[in-house]
Protein backbone atom coordinates (compact mmCIF):
# COMPACT_ATOMS: atom_id res chain seq x y z
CA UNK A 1 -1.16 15.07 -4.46
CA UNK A 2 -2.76 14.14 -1.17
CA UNK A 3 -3.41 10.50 0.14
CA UNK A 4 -5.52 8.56 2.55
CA UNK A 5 -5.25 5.72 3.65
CA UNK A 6 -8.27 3.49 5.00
CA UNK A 7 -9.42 -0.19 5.72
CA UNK A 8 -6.31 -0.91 8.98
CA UNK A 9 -7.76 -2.43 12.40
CA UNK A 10 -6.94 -5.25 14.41
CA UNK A 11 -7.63 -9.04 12.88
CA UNK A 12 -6.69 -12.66 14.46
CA UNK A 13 -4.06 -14.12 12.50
CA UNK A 14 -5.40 -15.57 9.55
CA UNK A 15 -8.01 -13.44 8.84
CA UNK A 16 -8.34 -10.54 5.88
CA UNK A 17 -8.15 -6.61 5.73
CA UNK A 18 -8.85 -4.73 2.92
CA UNK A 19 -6.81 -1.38 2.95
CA UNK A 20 -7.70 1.70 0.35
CA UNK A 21 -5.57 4.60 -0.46
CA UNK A 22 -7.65 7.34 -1.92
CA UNK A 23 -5.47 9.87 -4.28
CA UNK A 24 -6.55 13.66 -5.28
CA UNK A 25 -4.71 16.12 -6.93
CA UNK A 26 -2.79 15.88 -9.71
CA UNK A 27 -1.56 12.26 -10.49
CA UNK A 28 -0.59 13.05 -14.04
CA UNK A 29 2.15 11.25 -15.00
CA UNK A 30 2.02 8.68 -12.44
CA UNK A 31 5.43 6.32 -12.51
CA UNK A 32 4.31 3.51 -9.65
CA UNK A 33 2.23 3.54 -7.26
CA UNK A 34 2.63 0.86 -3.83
CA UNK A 35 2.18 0.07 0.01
CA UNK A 36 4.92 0.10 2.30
CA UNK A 37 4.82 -0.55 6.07
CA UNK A 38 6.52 0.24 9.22
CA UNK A 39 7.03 -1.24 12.71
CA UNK A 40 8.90 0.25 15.22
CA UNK A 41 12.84 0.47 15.37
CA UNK A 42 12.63 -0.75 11.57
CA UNK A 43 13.31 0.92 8.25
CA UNK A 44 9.89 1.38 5.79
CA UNK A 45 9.75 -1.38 3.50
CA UNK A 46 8.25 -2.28 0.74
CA UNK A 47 4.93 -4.20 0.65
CA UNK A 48 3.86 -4.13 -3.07
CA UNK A 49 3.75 -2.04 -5.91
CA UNK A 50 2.54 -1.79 -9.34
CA UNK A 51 3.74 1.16 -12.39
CA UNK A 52 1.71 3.54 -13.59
CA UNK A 53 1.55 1.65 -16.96
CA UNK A 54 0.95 -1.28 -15.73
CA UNK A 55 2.43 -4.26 -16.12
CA UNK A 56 2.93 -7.00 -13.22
CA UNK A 57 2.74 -5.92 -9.32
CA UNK A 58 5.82 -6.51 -7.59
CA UNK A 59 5.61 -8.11 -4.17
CA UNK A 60 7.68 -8.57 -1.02
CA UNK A 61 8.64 -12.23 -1.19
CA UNK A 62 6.70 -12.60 2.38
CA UNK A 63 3.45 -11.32 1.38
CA UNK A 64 3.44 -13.19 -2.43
CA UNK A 65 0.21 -15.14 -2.60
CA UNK A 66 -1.39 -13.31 0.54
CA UNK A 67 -1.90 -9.77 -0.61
CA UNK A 68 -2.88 -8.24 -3.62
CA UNK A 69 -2.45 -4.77 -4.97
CA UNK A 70 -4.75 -3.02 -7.50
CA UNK A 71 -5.94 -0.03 -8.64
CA UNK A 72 -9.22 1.99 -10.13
CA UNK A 73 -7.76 4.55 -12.17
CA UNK A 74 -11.43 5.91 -12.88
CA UNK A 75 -11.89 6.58 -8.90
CA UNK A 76 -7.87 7.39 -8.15
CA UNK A 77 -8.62 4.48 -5.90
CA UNK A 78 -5.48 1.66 -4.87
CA UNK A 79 -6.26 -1.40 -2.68
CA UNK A 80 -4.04 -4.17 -1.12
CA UNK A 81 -6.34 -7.00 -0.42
CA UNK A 82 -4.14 -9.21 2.73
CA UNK A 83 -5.33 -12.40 3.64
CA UNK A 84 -3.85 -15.00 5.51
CA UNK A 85 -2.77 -12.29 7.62
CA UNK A 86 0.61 -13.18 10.19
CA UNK A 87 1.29 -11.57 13.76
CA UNK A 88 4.38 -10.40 11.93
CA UNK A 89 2.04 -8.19 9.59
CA UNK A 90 1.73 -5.37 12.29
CA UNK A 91 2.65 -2.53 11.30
CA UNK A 92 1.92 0.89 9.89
CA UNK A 93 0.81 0.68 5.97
CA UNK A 94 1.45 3.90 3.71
CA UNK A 95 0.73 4.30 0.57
CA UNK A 96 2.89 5.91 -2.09
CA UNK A 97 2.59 7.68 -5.20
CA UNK A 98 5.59 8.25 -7.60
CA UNK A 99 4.89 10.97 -10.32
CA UNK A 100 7.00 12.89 -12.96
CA UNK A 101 7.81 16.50 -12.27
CA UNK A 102 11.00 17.26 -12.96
CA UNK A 103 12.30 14.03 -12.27
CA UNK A 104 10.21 11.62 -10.07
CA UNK A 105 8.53 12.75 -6.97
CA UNK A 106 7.31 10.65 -3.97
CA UNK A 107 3.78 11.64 -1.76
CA UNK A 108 3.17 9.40 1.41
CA UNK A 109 -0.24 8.87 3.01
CA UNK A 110 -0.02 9.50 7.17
CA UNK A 111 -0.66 5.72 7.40
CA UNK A 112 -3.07 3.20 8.32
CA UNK A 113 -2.33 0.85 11.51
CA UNK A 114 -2.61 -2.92 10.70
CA UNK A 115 -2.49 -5.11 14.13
CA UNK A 116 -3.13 -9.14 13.86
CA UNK A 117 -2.92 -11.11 16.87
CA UNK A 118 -2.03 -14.42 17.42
């Protein structure tokens, strides 16, 4: 499975960025799919994610009601729509793909650089 990440640039705070993670290969048997990000010094964390059979996303308590993950299964497409965007949102977004293989497997994107400005 290989990622790509898209949609990162620099915004004022308060603005919107749209980021896409485009998937190929073989995503059979998907378990969850999400966004992470990364500043710095600091551990990856958790953004948002959603399971492969759906159900509802989970968020990071700081981004509920600001982002929004999806997905387009017919275009192996994922989005997370941020608005209301915070300084404190820069950072490195990846995107992350859990499938089945013999027990689950994680592929990473190589990241897309978010920067908002006060």
């Amino acid at each position: 499975v290989q990622l790509v990440e898209s949609g990162g640039g620099s915004v004022q705070a308060g603005g919107s960025l749209r980021l896409s993670c485009a998937a190929t290969g073989d995503t059979f048997s998907l378990v969850a799919m999400g966004w992470y990000r990364q500043t710095p010094g600091k551990l990856r964390e958790l953004v948002a994610e959603i399971s492969g059979g759906g159900g509802s996303p989970n968020y990071e308590d700081s981004v509920k009601g600001r982002f929004t993950i999806s997905r387009d299964n017919a275009k192996n497409m994922m989005y997370l729509h941020m608005s209301s965007l915070k300084p404190e949102g820069t950072a490195v977004y990846y995107c992350k793909v859990t499938v089945w293989r013999v027990g689950p497997y994680d592929y990473w994107g190589q990241g897309t650089k978010v920067t908002v400005s006060s």
